[in-house]
N, C-alpha and C. Protein backbone atom coordinates (compact mmCIF):
# COMPACT_ATOMS: atom_id res chain seq x y z
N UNK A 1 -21.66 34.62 7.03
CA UNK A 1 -21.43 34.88 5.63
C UNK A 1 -20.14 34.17 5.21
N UNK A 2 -20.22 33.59 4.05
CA UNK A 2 -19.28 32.73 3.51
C UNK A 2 -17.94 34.01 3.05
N UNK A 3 -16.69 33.31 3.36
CA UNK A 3 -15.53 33.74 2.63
C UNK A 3 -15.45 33.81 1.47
N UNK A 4 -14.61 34.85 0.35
CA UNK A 4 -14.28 34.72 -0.68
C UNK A 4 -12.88 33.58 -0.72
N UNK A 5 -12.36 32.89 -1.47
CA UNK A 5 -11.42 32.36 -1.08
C UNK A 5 -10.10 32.81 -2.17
N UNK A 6 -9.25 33.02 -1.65
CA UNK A 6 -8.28 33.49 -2.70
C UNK A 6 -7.36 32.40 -3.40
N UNK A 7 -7.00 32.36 -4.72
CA UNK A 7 -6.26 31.20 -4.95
C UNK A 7 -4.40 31.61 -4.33
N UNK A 8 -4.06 32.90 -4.40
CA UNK A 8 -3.01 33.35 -3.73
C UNK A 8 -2.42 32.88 -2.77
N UNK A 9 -3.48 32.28 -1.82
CA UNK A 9 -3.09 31.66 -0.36
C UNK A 9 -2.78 30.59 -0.42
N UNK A 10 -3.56 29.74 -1.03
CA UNK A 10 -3.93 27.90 -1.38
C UNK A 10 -2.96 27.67 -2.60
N UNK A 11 -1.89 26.51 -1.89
CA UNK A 11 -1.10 25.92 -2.88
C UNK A 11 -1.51 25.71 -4.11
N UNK A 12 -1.26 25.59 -5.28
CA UNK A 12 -1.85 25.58 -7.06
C UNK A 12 -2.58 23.83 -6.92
N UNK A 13 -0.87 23.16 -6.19
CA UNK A 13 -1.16 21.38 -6.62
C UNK A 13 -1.14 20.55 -5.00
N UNK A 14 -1.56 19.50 -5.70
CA UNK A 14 -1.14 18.28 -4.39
C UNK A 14 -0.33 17.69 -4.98
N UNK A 15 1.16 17.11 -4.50
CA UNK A 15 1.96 16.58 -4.73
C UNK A 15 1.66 14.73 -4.23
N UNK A 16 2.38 14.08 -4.47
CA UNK A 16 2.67 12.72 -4.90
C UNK A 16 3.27 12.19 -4.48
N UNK A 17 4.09 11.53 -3.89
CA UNK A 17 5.23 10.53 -4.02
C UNK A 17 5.12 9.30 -3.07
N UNK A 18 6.09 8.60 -3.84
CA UNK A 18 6.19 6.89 -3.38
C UNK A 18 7.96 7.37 -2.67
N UNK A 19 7.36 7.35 -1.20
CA UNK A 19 8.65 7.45 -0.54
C UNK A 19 9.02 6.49 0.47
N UNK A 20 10.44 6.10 0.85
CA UNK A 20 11.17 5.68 1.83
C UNK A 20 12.01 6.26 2.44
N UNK A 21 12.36 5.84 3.94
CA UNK A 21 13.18 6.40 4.81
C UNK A 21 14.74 6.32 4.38
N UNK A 22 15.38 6.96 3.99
CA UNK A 22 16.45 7.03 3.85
C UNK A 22 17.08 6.17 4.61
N UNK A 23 17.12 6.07 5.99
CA UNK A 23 17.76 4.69 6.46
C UNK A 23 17.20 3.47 6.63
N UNK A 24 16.41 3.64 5.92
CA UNK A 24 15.54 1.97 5.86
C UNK A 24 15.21 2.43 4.24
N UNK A 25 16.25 2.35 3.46
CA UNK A 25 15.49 1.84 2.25
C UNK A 25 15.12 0.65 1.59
N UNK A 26 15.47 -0.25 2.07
CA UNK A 26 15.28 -1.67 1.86
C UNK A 26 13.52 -1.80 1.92
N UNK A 27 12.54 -1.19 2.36
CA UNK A 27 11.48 -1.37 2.72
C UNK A 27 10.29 -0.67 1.78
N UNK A 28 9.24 -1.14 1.87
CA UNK A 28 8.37 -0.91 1.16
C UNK A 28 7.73 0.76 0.73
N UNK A 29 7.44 1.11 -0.32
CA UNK A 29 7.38 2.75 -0.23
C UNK A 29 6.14 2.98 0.42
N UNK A 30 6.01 4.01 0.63
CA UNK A 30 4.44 4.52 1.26
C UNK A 30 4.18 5.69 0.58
N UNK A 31 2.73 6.20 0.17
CA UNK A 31 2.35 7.12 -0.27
C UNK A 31 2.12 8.03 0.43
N UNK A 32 3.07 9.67 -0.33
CA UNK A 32 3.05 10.86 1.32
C UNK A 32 2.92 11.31 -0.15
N UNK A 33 1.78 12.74 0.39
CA UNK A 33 1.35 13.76 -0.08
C UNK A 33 1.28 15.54 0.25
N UNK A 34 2.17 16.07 -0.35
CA UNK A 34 1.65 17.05 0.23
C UNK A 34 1.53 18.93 -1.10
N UNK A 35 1.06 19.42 -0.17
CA UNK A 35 0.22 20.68 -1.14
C UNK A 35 1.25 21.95 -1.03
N UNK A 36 1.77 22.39 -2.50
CA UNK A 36 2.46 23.01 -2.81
C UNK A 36 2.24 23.94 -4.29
N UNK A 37 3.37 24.62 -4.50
CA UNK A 37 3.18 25.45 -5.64
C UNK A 37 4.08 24.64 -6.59
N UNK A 38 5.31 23.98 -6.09
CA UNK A 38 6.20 23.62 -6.92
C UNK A 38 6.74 22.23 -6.17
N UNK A 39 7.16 21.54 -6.84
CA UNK A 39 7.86 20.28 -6.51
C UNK A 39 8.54 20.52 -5.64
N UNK A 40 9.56 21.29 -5.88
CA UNK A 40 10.77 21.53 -5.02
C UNK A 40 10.53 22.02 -3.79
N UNK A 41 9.08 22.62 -3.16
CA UNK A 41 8.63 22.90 -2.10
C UNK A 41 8.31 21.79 -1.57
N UNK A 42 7.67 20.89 -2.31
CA UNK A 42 7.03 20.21 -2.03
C UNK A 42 7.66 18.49 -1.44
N UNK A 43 8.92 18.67 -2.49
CA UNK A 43 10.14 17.84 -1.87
C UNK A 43 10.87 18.15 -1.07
N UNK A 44 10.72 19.56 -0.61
CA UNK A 44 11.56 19.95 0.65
C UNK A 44 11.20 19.72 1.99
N UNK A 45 9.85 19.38 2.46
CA UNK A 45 9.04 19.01 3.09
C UNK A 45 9.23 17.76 3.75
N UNK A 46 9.95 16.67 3.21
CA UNK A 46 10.57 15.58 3.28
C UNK A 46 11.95 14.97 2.93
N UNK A 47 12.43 16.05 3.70
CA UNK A 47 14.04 16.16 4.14
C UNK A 47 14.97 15.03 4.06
N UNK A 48 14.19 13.59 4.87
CA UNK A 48 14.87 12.49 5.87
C UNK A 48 14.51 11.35 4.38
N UNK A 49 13.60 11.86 3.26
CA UNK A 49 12.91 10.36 2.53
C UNK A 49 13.48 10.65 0.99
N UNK A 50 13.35 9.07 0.50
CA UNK A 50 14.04 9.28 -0.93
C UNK A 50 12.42 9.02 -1.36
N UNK A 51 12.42 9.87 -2.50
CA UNK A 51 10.87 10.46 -3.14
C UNK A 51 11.07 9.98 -4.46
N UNK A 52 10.27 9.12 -4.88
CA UNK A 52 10.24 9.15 -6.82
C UNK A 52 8.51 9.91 -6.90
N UNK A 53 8.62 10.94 -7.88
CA UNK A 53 7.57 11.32 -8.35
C UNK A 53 6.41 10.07 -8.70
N UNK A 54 5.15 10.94 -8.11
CA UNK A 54 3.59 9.86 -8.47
C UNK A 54 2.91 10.89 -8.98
N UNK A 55 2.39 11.84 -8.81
CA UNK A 55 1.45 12.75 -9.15
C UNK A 55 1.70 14.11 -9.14
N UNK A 56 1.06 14.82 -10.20
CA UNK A 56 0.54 16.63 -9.74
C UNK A 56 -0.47 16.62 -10.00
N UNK A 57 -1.20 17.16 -8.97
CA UNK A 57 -2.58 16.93 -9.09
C UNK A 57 -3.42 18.89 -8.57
N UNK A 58 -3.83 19.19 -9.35
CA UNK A 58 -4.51 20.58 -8.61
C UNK A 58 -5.31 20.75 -8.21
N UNK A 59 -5.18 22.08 -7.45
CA UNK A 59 -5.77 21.96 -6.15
C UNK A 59 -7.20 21.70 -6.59
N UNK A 60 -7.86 22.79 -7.20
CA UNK A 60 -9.70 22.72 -7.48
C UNK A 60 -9.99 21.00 -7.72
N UNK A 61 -9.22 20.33 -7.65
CA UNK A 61 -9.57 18.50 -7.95
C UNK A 61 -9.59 17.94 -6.34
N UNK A 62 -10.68 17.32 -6.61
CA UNK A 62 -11.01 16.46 -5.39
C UNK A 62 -10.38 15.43 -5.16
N UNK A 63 -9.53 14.81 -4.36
CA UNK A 63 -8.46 13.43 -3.88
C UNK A 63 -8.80 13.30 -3.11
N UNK A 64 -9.38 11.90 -3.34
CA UNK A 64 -10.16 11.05 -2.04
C UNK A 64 -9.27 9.51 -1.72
N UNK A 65 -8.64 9.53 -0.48
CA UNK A 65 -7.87 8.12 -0.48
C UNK A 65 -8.87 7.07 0.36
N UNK A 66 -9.11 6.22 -0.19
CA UNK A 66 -9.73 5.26 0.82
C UNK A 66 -9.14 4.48 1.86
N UNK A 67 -9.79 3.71 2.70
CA UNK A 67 -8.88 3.19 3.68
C UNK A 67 -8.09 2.01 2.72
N UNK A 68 -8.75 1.51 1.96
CA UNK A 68 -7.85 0.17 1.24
C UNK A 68 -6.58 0.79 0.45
N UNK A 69 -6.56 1.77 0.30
CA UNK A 69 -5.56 2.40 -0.13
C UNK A 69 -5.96 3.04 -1.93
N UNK A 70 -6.82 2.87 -2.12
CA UNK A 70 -7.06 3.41 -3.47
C UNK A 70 -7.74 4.87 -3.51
N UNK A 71 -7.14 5.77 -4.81
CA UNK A 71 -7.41 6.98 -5.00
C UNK A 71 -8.48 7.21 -5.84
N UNK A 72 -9.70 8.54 -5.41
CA UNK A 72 -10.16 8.52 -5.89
C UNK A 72 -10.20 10.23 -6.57
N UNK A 73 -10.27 10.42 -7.79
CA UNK A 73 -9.87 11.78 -8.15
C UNK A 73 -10.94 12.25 -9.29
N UNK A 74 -12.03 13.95 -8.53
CA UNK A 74 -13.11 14.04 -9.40
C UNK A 74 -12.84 15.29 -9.92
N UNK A 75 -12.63 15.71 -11.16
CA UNK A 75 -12.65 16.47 -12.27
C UNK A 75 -13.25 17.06 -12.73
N UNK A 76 -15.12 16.55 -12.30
CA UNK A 76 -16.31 17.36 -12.75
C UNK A 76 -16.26 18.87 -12.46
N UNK A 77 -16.38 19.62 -13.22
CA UNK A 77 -16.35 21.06 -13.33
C UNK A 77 -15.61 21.72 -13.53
N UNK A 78 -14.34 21.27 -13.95
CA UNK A 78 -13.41 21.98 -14.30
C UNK A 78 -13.08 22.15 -15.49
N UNK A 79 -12.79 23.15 -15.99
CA UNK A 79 -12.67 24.12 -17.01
C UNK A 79 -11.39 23.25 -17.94
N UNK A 80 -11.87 22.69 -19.69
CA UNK A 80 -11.00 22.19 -20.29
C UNK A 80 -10.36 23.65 -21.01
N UNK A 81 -8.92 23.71 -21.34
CA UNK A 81 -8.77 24.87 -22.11
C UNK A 81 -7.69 23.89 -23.56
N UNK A 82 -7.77 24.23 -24.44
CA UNK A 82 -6.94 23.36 -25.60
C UNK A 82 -5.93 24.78 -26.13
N UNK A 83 -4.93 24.08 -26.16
CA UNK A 83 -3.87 25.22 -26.46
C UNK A 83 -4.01 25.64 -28.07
């Protein structure tokens, strides 16, 4: 029997960033991702790297990276709300 899944447990977003090693910043950025409630968790995670924001992306959204390096991000079914 399948789980209920709680959103309580599961970070809200996937985070983003175009980062480098702090002692090699001279070098090319690389894309590191990771799943959080808030940025600041989510930049804490990567202690040693200088981070410029790329994305917030939530969780119910599908992020698909390919090997060539391109993102792919699906939206179908999710609930528009207009303020």
């Amino acid at each position: 029997m399948a789980g209920i899944q709680h959103t309580q447990t599961h970070p809200k977003f996937t985070w983003l960033f175009l980062a480098t090693p702090k002692c090699h910043a001279d070098v090319c950025p690389v894309v590191v991702r990771f799943n959080a409630d808030t940025e600041e968790n989510a930049r804490g995670a990567f202690p040693g790297w200088n981070l410029v924001f790329a994305a917030k992306i939530r969780s119910e959204c599908s992020l698909y990276q390919y090997a060539n390096g391109t993102f792919e991000l699906n939206i179908a079914g999710l609930e528009v709300r207009h303020a």
